[in-house]
PDB file of N, CA and C in Angstrom:
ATOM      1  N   UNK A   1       0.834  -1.188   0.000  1.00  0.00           N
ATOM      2  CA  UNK A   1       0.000   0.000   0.000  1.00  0.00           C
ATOM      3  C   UNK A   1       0.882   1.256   0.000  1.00  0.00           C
ATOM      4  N   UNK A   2       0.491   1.850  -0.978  1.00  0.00           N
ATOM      5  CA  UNK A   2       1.395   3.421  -1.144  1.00  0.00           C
ATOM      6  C   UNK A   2       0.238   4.511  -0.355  1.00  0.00           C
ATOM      7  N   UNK A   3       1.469   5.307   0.794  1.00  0.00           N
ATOM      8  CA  UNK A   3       0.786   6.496   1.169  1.00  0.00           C
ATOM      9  C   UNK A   3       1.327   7.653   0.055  1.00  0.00           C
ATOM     10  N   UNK A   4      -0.402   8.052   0.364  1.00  0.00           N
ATOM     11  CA  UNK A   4       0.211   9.719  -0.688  1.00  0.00           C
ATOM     12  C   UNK A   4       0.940  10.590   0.027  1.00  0.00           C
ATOM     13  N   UNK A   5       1.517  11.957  -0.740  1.00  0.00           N
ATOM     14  CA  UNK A   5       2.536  12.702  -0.043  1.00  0.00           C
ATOM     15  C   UNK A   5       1.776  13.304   1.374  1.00  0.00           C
ATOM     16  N   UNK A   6       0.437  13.918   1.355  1.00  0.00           N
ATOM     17  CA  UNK A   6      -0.284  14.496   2.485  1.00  0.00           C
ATOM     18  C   UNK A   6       0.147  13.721   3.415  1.00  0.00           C
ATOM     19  N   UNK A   7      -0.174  12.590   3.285  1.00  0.00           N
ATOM     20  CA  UNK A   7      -0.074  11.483   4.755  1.00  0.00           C
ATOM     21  C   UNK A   7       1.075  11.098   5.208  1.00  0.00           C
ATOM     22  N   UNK A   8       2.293  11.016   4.344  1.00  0.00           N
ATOM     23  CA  UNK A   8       3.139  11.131   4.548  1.00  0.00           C
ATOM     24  C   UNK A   8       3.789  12.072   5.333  1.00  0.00           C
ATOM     25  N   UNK A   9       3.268  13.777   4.901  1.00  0.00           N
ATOM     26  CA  UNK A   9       3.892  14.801   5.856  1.00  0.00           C
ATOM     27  C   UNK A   9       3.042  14.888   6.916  1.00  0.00           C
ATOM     28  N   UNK A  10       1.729  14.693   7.372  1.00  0.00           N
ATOM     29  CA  UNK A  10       1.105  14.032   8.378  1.00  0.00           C
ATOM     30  C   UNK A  10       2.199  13.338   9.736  1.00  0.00           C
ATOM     31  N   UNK A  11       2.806  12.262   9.034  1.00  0.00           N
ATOM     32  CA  UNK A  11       3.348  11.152   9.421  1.00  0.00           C
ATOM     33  C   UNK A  11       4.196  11.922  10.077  1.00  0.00           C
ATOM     34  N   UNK A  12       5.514  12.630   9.014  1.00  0.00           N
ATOM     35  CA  UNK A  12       6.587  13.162   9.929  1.00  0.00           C
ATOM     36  C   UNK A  12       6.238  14.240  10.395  1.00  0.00           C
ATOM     37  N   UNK A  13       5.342  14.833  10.058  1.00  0.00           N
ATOM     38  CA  UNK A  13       4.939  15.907  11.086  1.00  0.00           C
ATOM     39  C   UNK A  13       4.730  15.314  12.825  1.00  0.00           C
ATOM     40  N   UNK A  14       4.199  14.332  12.851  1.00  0.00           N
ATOM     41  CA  UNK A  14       3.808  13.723  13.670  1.00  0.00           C
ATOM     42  C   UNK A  14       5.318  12.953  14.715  1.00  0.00           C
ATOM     43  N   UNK A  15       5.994  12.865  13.790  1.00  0.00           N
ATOM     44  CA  UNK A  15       7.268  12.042  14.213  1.00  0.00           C
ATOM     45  C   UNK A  15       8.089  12.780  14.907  1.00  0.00           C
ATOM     46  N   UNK A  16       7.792  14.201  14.599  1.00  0.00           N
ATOM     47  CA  UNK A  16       8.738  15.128  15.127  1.00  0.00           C
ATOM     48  C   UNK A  16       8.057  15.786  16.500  1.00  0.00           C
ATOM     49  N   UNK A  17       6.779  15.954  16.279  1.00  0.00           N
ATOM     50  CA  UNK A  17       6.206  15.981  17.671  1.00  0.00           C
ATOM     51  C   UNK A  17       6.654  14.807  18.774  1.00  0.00           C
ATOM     52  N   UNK A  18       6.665  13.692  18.375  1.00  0.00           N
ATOM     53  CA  UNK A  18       6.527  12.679  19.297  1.00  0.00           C
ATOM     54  C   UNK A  18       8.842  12.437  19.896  1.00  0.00           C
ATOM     55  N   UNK A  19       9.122  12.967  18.910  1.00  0.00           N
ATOM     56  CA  UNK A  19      10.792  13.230  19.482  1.00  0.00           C
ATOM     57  C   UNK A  19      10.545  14.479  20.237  1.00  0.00           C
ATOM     58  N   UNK A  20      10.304  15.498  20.219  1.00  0.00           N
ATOM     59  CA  UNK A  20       9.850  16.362  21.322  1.00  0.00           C
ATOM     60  C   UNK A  20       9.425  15.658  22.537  1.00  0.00           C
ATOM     61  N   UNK A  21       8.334  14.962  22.428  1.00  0.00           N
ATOM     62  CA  UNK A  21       7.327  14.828  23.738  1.00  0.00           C
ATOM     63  C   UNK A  21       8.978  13.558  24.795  1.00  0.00           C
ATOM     64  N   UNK A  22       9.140  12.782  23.533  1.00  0.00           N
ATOM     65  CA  UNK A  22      10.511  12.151  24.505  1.00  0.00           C
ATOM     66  C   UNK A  22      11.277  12.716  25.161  1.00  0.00           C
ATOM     67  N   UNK A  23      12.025  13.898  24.181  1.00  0.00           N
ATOM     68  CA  UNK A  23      12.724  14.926  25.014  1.00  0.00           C
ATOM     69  C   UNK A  23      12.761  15.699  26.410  1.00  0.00           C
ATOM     70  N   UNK A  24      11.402  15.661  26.356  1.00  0.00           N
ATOM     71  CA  UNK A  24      10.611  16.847  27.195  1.00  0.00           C
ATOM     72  C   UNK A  24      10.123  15.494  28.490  1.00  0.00           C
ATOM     73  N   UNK A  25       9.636  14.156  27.900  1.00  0.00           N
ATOM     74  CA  UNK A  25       9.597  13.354  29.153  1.00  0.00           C
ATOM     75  C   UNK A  25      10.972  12.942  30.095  1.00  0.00           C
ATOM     76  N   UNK A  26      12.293  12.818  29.167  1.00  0.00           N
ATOM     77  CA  UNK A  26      13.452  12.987  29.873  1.00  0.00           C
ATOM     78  C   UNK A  26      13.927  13.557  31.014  1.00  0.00           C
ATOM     79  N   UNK A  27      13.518  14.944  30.204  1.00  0.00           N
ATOM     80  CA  UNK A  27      13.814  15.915  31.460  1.00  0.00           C
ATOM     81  C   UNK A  27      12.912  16.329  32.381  1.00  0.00           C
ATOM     82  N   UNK A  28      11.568  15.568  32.056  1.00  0.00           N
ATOM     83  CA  UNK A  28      10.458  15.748  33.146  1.00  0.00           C
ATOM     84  C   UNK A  28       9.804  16.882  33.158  1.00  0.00           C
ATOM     85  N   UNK A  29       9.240  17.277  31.885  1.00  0.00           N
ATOM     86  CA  UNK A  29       9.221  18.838  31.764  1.00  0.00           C
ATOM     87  C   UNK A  29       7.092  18.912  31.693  1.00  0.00           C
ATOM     88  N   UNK A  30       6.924  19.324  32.652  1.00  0.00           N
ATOM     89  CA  UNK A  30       5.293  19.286  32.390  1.00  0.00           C
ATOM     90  C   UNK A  30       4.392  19.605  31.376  1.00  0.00           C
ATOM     91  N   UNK A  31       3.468  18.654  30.956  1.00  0.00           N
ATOM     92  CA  UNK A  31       2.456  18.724  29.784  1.00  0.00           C
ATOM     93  C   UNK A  31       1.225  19.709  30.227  1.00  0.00           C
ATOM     94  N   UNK A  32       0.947  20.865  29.678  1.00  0.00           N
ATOM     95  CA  UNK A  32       0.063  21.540  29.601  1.00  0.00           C
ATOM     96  C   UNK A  32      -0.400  22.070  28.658  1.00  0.00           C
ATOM     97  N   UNK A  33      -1.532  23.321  28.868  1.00  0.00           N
ATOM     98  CA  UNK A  33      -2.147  23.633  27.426  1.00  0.00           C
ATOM     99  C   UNK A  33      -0.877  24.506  26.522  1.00  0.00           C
ATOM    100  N   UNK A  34       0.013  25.054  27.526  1.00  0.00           N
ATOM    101  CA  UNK A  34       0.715  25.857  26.999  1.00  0.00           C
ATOM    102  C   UNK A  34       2.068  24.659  25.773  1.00  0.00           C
ATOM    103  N   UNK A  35       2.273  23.576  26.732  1.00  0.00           N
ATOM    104  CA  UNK A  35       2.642  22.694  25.534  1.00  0.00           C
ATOM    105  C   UNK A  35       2.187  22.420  24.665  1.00  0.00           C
ATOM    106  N   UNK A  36       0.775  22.316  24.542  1.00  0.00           N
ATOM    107  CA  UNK A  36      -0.261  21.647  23.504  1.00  0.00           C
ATOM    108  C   UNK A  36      -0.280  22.660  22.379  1.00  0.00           C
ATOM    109  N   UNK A  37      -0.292  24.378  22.548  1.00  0.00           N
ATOM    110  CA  UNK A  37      -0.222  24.705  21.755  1.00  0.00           C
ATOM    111  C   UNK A  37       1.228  25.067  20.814  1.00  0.00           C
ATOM    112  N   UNK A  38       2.133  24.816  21.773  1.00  0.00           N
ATOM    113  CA  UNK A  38       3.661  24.855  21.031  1.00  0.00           C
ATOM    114  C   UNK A  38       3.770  23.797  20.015  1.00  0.00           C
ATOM    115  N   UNK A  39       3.595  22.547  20.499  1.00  0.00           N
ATOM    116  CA  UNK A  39       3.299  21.506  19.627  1.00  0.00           C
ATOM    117  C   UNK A  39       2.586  21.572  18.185  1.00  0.00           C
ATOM    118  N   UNK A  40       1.620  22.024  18.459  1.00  0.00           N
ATOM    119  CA  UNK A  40       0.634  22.215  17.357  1.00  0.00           C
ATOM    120  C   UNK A  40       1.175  23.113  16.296  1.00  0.00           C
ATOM    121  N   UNK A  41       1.665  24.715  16.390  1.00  0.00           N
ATOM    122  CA  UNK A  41       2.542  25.579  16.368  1.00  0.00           C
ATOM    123  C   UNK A  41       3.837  24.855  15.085  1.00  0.00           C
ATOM    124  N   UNK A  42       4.538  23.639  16.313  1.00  0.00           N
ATOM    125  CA  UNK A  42       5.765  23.057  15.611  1.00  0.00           C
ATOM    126  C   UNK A  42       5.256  22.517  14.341  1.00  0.00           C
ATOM    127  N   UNK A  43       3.512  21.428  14.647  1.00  0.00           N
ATOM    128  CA  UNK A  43       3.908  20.615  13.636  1.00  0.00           C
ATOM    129  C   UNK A  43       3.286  21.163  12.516  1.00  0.00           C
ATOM    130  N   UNK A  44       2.609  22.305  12.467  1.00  0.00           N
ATOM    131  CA  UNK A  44       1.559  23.216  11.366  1.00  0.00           C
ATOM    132  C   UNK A  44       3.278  23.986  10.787  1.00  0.00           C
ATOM    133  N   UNK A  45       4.131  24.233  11.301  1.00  0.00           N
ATOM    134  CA  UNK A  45       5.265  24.861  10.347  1.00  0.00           C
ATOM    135  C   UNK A  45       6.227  23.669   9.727  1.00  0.00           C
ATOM    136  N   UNK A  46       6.165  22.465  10.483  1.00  0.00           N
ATOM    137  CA  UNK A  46       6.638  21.351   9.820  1.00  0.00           C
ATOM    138  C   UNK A  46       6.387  20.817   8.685  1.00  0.00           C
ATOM    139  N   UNK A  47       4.782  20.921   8.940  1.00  0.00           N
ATOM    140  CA  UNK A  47       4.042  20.396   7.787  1.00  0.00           C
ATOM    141  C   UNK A  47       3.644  21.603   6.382  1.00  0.00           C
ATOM    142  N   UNK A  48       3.772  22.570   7.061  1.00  0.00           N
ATOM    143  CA  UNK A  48       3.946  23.855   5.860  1.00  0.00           C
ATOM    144  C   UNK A  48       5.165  23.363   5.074  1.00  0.00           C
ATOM    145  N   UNK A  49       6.282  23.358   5.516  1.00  0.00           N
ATOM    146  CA  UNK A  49       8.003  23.251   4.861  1.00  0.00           C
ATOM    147  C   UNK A  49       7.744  22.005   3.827  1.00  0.00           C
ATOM    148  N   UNK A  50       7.040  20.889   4.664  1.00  0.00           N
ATOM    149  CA  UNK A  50       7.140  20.075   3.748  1.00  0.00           C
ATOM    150  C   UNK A  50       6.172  20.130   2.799  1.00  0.00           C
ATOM    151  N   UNK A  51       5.170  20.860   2.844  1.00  0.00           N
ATOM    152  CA  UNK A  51       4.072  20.934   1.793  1.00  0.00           C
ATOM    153  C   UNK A  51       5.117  21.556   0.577  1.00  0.00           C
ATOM    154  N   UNK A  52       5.589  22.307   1.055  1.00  0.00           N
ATOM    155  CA  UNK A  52       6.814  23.414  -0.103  1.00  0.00           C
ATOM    156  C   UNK A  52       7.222  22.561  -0.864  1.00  0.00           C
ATOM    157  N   UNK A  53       8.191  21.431   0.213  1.00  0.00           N
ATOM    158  CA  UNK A  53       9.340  20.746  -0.725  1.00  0.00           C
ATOM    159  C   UNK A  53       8.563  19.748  -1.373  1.00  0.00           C
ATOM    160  N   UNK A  54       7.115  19.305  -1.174  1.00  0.00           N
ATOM    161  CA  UNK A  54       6.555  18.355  -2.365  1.00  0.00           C
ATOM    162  C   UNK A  54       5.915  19.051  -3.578  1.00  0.00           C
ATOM    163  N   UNK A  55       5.876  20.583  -3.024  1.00  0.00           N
ATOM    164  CA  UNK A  55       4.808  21.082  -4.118  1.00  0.00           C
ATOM    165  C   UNK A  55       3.559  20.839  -4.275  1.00  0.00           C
ATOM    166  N   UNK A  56       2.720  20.854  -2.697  1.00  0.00           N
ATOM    167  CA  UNK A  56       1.835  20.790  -2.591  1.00  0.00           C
ATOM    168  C   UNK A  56       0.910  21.967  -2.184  1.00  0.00           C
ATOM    169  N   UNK A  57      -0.565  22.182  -2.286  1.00  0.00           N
ATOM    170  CA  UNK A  57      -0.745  23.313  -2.014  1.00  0.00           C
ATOM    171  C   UNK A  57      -1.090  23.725  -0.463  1.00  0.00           C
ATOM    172  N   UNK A  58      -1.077  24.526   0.042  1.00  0.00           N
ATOM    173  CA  UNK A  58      -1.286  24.691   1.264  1.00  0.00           C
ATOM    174  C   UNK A  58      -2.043  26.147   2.177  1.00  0.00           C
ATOM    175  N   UNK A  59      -2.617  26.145   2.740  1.00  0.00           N
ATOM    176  CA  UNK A  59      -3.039  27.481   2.655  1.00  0.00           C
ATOM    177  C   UNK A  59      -1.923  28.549   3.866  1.00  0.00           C
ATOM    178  N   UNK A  60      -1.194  29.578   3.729  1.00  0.00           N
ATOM    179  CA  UNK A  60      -0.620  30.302   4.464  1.00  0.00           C
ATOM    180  C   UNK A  60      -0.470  30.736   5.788  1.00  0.00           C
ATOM    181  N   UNK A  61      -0.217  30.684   6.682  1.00  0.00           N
ATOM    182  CA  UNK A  61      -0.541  30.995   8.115  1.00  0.00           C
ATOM    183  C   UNK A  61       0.029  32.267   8.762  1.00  0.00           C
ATOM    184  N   UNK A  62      -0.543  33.504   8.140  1.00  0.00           N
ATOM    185  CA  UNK A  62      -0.458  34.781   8.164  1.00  0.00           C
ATOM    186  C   UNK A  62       0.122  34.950   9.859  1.00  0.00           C
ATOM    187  N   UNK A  63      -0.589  34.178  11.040  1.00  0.00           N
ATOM    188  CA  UNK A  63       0.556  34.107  11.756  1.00  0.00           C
ATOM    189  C   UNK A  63       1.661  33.945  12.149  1.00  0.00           C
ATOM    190  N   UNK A  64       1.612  32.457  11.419  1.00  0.00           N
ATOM    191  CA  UNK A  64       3.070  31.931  11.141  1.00  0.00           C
ATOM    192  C   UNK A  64       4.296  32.758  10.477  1.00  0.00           C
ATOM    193  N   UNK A  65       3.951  33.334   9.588  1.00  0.00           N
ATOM    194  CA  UNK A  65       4.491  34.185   8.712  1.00  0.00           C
ATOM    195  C   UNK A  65       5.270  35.415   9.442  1.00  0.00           C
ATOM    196  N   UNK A  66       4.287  36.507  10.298  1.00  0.00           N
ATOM    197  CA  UNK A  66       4.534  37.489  10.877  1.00  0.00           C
ATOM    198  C   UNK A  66       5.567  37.305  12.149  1.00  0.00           C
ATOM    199  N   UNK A  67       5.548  35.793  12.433  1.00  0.00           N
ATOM    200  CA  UNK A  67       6.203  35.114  14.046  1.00  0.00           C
ATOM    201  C   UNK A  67       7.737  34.974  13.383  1.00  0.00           C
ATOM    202  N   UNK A  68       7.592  34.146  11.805  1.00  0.00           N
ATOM    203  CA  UNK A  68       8.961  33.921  11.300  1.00  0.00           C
ATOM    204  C   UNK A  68       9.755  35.297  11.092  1.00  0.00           C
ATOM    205  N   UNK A  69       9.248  36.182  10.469  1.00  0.00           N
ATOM    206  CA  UNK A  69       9.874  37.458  10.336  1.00  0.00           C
ATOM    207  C   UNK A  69      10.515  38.146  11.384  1.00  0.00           C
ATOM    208  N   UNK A  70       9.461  38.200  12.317  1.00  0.00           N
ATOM    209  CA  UNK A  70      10.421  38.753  13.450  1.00  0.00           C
ATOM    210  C   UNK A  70      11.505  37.932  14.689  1.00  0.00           C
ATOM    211  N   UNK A  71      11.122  36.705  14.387  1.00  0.00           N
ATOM    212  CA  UNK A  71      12.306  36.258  14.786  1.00  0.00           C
ATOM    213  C   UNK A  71      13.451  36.157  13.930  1.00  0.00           C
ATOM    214  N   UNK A  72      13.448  36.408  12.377  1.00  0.00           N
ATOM    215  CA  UNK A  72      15.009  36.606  11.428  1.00  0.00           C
ATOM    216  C   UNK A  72      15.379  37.848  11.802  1.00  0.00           C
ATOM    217  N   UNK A  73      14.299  38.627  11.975  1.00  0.00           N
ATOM    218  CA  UNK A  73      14.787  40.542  12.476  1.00  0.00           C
ATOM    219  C   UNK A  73      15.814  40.492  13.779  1.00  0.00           C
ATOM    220  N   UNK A  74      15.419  39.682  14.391  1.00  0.00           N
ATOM    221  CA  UNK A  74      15.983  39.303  15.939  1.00  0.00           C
ATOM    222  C   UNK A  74      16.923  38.502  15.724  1.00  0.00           C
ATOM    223  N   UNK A  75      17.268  37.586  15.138  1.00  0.00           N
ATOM    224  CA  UNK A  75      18.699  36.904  15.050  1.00  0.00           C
ATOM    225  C   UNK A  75      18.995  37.424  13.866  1.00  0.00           C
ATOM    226  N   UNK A  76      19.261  38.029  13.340  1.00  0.00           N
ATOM    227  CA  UNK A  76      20.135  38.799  12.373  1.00  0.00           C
ATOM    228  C   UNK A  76      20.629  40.198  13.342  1.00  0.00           C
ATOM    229  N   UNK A  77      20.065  40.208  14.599  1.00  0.00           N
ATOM    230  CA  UNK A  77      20.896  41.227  15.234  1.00  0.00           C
ATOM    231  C   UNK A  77      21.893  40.612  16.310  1.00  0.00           C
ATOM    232  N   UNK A  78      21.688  39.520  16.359  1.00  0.00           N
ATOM    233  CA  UNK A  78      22.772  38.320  17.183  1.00  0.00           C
ATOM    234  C   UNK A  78      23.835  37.587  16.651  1.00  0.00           C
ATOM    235  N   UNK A  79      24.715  38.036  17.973  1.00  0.00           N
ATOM    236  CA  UNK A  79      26.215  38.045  17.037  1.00  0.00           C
ATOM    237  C   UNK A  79      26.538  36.575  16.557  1.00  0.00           C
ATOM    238  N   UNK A  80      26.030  35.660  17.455  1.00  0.00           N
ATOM    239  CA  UNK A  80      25.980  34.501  16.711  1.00  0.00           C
ATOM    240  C   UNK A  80      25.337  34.485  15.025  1.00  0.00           C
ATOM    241  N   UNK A  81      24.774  35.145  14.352  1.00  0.00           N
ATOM    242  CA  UNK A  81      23.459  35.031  13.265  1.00  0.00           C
ATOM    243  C   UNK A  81      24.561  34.205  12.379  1.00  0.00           C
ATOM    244  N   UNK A  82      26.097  34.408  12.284  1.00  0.00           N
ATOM    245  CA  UNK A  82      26.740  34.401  11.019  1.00  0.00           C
ATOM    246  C   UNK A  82      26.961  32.560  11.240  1.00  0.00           C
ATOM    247  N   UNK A  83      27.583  32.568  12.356  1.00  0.00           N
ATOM    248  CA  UNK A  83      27.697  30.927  12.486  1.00  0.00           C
ATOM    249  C   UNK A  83      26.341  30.156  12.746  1.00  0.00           C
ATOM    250  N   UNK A  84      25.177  30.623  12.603  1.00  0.00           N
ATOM    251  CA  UNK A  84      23.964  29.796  12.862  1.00  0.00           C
ATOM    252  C   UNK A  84      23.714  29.716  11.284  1.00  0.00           C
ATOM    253  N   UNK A  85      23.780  30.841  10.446  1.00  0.00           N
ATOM    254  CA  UNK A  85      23.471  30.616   8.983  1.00  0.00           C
ATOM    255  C   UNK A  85      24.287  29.574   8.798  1.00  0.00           C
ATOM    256  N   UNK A  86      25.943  29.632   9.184  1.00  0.00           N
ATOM    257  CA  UNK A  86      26.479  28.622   8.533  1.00  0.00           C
ATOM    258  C   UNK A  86      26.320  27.098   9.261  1.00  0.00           C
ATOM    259  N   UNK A  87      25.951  26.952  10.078  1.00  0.00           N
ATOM    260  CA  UNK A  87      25.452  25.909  10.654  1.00  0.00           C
ATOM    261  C   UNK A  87      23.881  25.171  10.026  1.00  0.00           C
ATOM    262  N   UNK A  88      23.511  26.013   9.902  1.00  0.00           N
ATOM    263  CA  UNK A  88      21.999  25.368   8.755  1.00  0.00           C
ATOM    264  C   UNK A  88      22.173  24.874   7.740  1.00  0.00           C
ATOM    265  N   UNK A  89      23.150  25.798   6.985  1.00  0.00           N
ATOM    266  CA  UNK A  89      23.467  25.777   5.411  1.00  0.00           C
ATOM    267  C   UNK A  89      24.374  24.460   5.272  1.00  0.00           C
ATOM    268  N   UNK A  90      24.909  24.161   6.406  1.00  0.00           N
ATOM    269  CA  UNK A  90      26.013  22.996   6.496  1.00  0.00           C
ATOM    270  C   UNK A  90      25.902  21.952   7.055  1.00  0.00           C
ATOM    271  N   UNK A  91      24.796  21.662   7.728  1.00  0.00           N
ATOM    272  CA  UNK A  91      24.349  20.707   8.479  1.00  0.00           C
ATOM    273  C   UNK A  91      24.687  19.760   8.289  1.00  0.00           C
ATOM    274  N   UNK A  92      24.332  18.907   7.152  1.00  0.00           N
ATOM    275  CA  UNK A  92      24.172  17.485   6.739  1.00  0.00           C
ATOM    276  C   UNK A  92      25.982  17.155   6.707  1.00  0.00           C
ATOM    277  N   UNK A  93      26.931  18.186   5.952  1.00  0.00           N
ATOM    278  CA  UNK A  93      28.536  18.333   5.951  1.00  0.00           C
ATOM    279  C   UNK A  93      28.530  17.640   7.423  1.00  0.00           C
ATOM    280  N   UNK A  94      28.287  18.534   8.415  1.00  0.00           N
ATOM    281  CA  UNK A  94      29.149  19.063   9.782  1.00  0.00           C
ATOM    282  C   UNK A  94      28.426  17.735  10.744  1.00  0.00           C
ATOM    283  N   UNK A  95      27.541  17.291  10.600  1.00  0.00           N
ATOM    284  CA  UNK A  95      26.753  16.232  11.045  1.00  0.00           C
ATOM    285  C   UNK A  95      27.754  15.207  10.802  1.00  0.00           C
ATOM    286  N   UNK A  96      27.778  14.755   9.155  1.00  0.00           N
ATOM    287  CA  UNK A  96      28.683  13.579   9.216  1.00  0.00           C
ATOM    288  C   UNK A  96      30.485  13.728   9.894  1.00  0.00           C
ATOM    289  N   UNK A  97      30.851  14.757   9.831  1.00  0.00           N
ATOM    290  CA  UNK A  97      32.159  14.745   9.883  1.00  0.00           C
ATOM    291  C   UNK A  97      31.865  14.576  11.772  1.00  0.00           C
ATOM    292  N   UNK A  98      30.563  14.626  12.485  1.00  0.00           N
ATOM    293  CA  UNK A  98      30.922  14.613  14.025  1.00  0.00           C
ATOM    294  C   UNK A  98      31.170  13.158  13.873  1.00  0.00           C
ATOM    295  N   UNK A  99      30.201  12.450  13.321  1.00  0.00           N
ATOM    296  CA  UNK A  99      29.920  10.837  13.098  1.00  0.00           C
ATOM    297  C   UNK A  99      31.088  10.578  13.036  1.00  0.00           C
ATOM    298  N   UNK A 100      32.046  11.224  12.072  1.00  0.00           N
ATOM    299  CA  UNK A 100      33.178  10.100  11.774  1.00  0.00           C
ATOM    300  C   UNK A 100      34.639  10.730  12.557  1.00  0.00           C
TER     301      UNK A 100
END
C-alpha cells in the first residue's frame, strides 16, 4: 500500500512531535495547554516546509508568517546570526564529519 505525499507529511509531522514529547519526558518537563499549543505551532510549520518541498498546495498561516519574520529581524541582530546561517546551510557536511 502506497501512502500519498499528504499522509506522509502528516506522518513526519507527527514524528517530530513525538521526538519532542521524549525529550521533554526525559527531562520531566510538564504537559500543559501551553505545551499543547507549542506543539501544534511546531507541527503546522513542519508540515507547511514540507508541503513546499513536495509542491503541494497549502493554505498560508499569516501568523506563522509574521512570528517567522520577526524572529530573522531578531537573530540577524545576534552576534551569533553568522555561524547559525552557517550551521543550517552545512548541516548534513558538519553532522557527518561529528559521526566520523
Amino acid at each position: 500500500m502506497q501512502i500519498d505525499n499528504n499522509k506522509r507529511i502528516e506522518i513526519k509531522a507527527m514524528e517530530v512531535v513525538a521526538f519532542i514529547l521524549e525529550q521533554y519526558d526525559k527531562e520531566k518537563i510538564d504537559k500543559d495547554i501551553d505545551l499543547c499549543a507549542e506543539l501544534v505551532l511546531i507541527s503546522k510549520i513542519v508540515m507547511t516546509r514540507l508541503k513546499k518541498r513536495y509542491n503541494l498546495d497549502f493554505k498560508r498561516n499569516n501568523l506563522i508568517e509574521e512570528a517567522k519574520a520577526k524572529i530573522i529581524k531578531d537573530i540577524e541582530k545576534d552576534e551569533a546570526y553568522d555561524t547559525l546561517v552557517h550551521l543550517v546551510q552545512n548541516f548534513k557536511r558538519i553532522k557527518a564529519e561529528r559521526l566520523n
